[in-house]
Protein backbone atom coordinates (compact mmCIF):
# COMPACT_ATOMS: atom_id res chain seq x y z
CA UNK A 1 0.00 0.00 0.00
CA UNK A 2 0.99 3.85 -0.43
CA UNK A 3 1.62 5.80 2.05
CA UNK A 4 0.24 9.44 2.59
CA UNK A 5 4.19 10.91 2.86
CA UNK A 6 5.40 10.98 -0.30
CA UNK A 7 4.24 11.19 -4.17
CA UNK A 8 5.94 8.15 -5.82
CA UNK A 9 7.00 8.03 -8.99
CA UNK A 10 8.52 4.76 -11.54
CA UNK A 11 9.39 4.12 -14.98
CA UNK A 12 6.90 3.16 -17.36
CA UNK A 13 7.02 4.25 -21.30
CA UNK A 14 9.98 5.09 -23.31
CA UNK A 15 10.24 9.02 -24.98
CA UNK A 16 9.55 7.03 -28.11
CA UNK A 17 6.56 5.57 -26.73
CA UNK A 18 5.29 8.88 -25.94
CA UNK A 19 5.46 9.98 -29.09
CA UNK A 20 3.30 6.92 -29.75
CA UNK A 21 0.98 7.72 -27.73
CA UNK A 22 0.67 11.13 -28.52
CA UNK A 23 0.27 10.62 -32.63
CA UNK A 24 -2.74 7.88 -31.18
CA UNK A 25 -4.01 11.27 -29.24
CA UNK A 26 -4.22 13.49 -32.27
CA UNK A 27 -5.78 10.43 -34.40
CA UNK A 28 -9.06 11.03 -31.33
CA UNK A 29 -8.67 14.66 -31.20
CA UNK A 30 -12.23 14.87 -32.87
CA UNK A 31 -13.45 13.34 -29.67
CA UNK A 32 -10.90 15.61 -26.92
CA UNK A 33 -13.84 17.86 -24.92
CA UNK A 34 -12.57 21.47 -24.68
CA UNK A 35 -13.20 22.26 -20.42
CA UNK A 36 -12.90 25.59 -20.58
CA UNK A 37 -14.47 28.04 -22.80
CA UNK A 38 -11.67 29.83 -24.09
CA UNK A 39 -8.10 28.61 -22.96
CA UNK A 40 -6.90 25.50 -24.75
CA UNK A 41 -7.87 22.83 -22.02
CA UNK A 42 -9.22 19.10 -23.68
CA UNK A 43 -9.95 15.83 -21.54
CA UNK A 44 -10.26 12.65 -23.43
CA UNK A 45 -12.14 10.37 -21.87
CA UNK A 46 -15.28 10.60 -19.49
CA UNK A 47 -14.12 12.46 -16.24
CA UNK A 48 -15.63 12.37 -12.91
CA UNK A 49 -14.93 15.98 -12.18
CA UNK A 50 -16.50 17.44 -14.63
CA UNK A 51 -18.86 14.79 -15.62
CA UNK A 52 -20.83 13.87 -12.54
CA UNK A 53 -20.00 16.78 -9.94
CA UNK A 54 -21.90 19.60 -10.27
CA UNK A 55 -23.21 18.52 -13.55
CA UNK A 56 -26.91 18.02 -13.35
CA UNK A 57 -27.00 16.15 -17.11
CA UNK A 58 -24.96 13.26 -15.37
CA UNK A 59 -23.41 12.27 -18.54
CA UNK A 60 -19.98 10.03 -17.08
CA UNK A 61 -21.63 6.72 -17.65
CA UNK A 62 -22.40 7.51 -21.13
CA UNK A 63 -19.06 8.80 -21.73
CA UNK A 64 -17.30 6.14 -19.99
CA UNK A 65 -19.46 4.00 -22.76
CA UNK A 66 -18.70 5.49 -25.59
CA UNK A 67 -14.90 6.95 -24.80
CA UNK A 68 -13.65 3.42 -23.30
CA UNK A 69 -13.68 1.40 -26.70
CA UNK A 70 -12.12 4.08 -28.64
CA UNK A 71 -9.19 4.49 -25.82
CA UNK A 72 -8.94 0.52 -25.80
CA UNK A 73 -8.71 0.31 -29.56
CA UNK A 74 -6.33 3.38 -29.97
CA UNK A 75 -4.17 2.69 -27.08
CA UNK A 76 -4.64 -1.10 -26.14
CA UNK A 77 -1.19 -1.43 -25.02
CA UNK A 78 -0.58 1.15 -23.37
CA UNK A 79 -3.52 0.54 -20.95
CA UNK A 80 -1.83 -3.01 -20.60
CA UNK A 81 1.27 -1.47 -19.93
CA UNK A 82 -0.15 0.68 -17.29
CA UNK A 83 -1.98 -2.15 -15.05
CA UNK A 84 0.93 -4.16 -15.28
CA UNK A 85 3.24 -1.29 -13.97
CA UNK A 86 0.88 -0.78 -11.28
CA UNK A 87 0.46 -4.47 -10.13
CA UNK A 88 4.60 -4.55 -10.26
CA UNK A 89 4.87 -1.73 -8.53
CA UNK A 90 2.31 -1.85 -5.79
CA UNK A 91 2.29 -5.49 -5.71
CA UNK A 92 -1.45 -6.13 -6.59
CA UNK A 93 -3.27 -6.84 -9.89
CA UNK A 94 -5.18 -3.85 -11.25
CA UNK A 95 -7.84 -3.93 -14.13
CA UNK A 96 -10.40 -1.78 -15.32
CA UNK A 97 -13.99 -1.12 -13.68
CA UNK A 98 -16.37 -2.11 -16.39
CA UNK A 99 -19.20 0.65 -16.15
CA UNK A 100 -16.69 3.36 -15.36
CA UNK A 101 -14.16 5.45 -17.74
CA UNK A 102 -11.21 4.58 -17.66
CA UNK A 103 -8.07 6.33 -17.14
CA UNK A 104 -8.41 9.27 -19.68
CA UNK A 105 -5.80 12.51 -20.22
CA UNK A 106 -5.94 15.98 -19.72
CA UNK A 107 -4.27 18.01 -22.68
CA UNK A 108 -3.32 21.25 -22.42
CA UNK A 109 -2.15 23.07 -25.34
CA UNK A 110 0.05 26.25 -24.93
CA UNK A 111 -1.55 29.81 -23.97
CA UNK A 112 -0.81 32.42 -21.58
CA UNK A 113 -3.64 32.05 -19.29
CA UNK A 114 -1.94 28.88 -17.90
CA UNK A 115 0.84 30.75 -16.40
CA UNK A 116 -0.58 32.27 -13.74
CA UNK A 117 -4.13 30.46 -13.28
CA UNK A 118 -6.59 31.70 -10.14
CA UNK A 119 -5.90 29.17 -7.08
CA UNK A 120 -9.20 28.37 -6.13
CA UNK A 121 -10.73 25.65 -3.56
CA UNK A 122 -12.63 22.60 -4.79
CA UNK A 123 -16.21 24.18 -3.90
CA UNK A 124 -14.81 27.86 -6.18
CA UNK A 125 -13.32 25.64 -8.84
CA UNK A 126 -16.68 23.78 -9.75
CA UNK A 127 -19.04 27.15 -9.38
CA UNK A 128 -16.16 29.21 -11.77
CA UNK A 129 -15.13 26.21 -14.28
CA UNK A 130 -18.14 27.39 -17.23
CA UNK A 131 -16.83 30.98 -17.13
CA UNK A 132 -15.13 32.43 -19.42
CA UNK A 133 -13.12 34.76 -17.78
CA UNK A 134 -11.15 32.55 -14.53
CA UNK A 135 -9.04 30.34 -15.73
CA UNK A 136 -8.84 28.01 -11.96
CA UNK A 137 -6.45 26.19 -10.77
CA UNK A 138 -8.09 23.46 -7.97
CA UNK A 139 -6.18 22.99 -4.38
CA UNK A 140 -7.98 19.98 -3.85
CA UNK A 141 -7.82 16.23 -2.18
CA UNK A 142 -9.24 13.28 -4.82
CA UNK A 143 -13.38 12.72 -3.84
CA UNK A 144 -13.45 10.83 -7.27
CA UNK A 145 -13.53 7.41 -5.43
CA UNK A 146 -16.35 8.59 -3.20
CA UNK A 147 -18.45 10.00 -6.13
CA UNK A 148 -18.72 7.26 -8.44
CA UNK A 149 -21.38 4.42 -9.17
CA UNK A 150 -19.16 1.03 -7.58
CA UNK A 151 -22.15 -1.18 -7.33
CA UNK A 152 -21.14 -3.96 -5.31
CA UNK A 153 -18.80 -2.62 -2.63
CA UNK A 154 -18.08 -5.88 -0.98
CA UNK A 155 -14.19 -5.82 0.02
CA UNK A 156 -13.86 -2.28 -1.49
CA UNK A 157 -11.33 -0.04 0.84
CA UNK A 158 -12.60 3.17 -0.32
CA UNK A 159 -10.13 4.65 2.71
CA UNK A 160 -6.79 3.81 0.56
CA UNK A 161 -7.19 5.36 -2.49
CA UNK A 162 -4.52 5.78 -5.43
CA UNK A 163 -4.52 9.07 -7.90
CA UNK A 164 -2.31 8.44 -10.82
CA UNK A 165 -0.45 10.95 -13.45
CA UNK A 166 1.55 9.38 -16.25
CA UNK A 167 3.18 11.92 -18.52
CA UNK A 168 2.93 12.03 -22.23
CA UNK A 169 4.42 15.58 -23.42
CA UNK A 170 6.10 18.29 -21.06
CA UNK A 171 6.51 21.50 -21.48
CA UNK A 172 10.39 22.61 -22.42
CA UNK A 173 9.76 24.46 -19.05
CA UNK A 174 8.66 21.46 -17.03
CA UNK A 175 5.15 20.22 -15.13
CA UNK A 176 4.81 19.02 -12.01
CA UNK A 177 2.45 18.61 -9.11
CA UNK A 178 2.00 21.62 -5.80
CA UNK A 179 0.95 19.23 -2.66
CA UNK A 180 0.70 20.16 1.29
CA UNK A 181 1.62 18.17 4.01
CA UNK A 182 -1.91 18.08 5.06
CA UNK A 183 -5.58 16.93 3.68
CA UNK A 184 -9.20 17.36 4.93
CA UNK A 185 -8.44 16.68 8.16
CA UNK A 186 -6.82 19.95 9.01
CA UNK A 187 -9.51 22.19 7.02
CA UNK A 188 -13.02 20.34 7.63
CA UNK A 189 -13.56 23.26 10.42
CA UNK A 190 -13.05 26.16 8.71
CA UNK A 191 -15.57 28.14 7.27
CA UNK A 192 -15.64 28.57 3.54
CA UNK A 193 -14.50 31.83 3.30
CA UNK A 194 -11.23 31.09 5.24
CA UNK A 195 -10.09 27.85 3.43
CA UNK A 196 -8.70 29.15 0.53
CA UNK A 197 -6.55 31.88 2.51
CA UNK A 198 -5.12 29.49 4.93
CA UNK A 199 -4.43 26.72 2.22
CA UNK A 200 -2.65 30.07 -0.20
CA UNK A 201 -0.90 30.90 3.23
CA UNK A 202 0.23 27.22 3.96
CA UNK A 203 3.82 26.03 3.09
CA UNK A 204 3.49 24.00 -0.99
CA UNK A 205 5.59 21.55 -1.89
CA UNK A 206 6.52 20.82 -5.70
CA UNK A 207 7.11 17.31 -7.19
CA UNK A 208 8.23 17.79 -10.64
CA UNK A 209 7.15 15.46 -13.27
CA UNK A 210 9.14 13.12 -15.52
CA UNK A 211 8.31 11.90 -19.49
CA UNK A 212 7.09 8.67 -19.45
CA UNK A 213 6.63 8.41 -15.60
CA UNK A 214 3.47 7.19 -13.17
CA UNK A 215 3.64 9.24 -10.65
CA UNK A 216 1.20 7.74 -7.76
CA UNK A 217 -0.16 9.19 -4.21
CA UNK A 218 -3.25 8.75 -2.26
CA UNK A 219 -5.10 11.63 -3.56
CA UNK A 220 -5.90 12.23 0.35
CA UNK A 221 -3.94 15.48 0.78
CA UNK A 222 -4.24 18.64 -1.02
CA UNK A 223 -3.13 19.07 -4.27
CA UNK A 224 -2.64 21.07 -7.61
CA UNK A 225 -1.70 21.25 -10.96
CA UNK A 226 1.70 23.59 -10.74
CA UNK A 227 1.34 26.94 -12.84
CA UNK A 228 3.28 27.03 -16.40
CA UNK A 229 4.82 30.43 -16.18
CA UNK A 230 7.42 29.65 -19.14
CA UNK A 231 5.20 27.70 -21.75
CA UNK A 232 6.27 28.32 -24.96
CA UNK A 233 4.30 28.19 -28.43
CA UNK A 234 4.00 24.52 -29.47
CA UNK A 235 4.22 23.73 -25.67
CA UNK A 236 1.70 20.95 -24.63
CA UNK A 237 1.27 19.25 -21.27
CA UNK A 238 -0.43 16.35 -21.81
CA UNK A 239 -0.81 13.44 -19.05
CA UNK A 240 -3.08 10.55 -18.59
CA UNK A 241 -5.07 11.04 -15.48
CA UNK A 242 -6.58 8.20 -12.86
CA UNK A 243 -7.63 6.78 -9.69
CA UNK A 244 -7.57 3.10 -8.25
CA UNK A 245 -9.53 1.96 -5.21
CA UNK A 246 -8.39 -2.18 -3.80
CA UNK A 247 -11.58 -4.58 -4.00
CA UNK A 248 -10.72 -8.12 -3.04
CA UNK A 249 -6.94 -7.42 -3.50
CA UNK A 250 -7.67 -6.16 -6.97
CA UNK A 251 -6.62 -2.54 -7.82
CA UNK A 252 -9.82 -1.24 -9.60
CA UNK A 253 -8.91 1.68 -12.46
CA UNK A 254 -11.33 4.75 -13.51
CA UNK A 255 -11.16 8.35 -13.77
């Protein structure tokens, strides 16, 4: 199991691959969802986030339907490679949950609104994410595993919980991940109004990220996407995005 310390990070898919993965990306770019409605922000793939919370229409399940075929047929192995990493590394099988999407990406293409993005909570995030003008950037802890449909929940430990990052293309600048030492259990008292300031006003750490790396943590403490100050024109950040909960000593994927 993980522990809450550190984000861990291991070798998975070659520069080369990358590139593999990335021409298979542009091949399903008629099916990328832009998230925001200017800046250059695309998910493939049917998220949680933005696809069950806060989102009356409720349309993850029929994403996760029609998304999870094409991402299987596109990208087969790489989805093979990426539950065999995990089960090396974190010494349990892992597969796929059936009725929900499956590990999808987050592509950002290069613009200047990325460089210094609002830092919003969780709760601001999802009421500011359909305007135009703020451009958010989450502090957050992963709810993903407590939002979605599991069905049966026999031997399900929905209290160790695994968020994954694997990165595709990086920015000549670099990408990484801003985390605190801390999650919910330091902030579920304060009001609102006060989270935001104390979580701004709380000492960040920075974990940068590596091509071709799975970077894993629990989700459990807060968390962002670091700011791209120096992204250049052609820059992309592009990184597949997931989360794994244990059921029966099987790792169960989704985003």
């Amino acid at each position: 199991m993980l522990t809450d310390t550190w984000v861990r990070e291991f070798d998975l898919f070659t520069p080369a691959e990358c590139s593999t993965v990335r021409q298979a990306l542009d091949e399903l770019r008629p099916h990328w969802i832009q998230r925001h409605p200017v800046a250059p922000f695309f998910t493939l793939g049917a998220s949680n986030y933005f696809d069950i919370t806060y989102n009356p229409m409720l349309p993850y399940y029929r994403f996760a339907t029609r998304f999870n075929p094409l991402l299987l047929e596109q990208l087969g192995w790489f989805y093979e490679r990426l539950t065999q990493g995990i089960a090396h590394y974190l010494g349990s099988p892992a597969q796929f949950r059936p009725n929900l999407g499956m590990p999808g990406f987050h592509i950002f293409l290069s613009h200047q609104s990325f460089a210094q993005p609002k830092d919003l909570t969780h709760i601001e995030w999802f009421r500011s994410k359909g305007k135009a003008e703020v451009v958010g950037n989450a502090i957050h802890c992963d709810t993903a595993h407590l939002v979605v449909d599991w069905g049966n929940r026999d031997g399900l430990e929905l209290e160790n919980p695994i968020s994954i990052t694997v990165s595709i293309r990086i920015p000549e600048a670099g990408a990484g991940l801003n985390y605190w030492e801390f999650g919910r259990e330091r902030t579920d008292d304060l009001p609102p109004a006060a989270l935001r300031e104390f979580l701004i006003n709380s000492p960040k750490h920075y974990h940068p990220y590596r091509l071709g790396c799975m970077a894993i943590h629990s989700g459990l403490r807060y968390h962002q996407m670091a700011a791209m100050p120096k992204m250049l024109p052609g820059d992309e950040r592009i990184t597949l995005q997931g989360h794994g909960v244990r059921q029966n000593g099987v790792w169960q994927l989704f985003w």
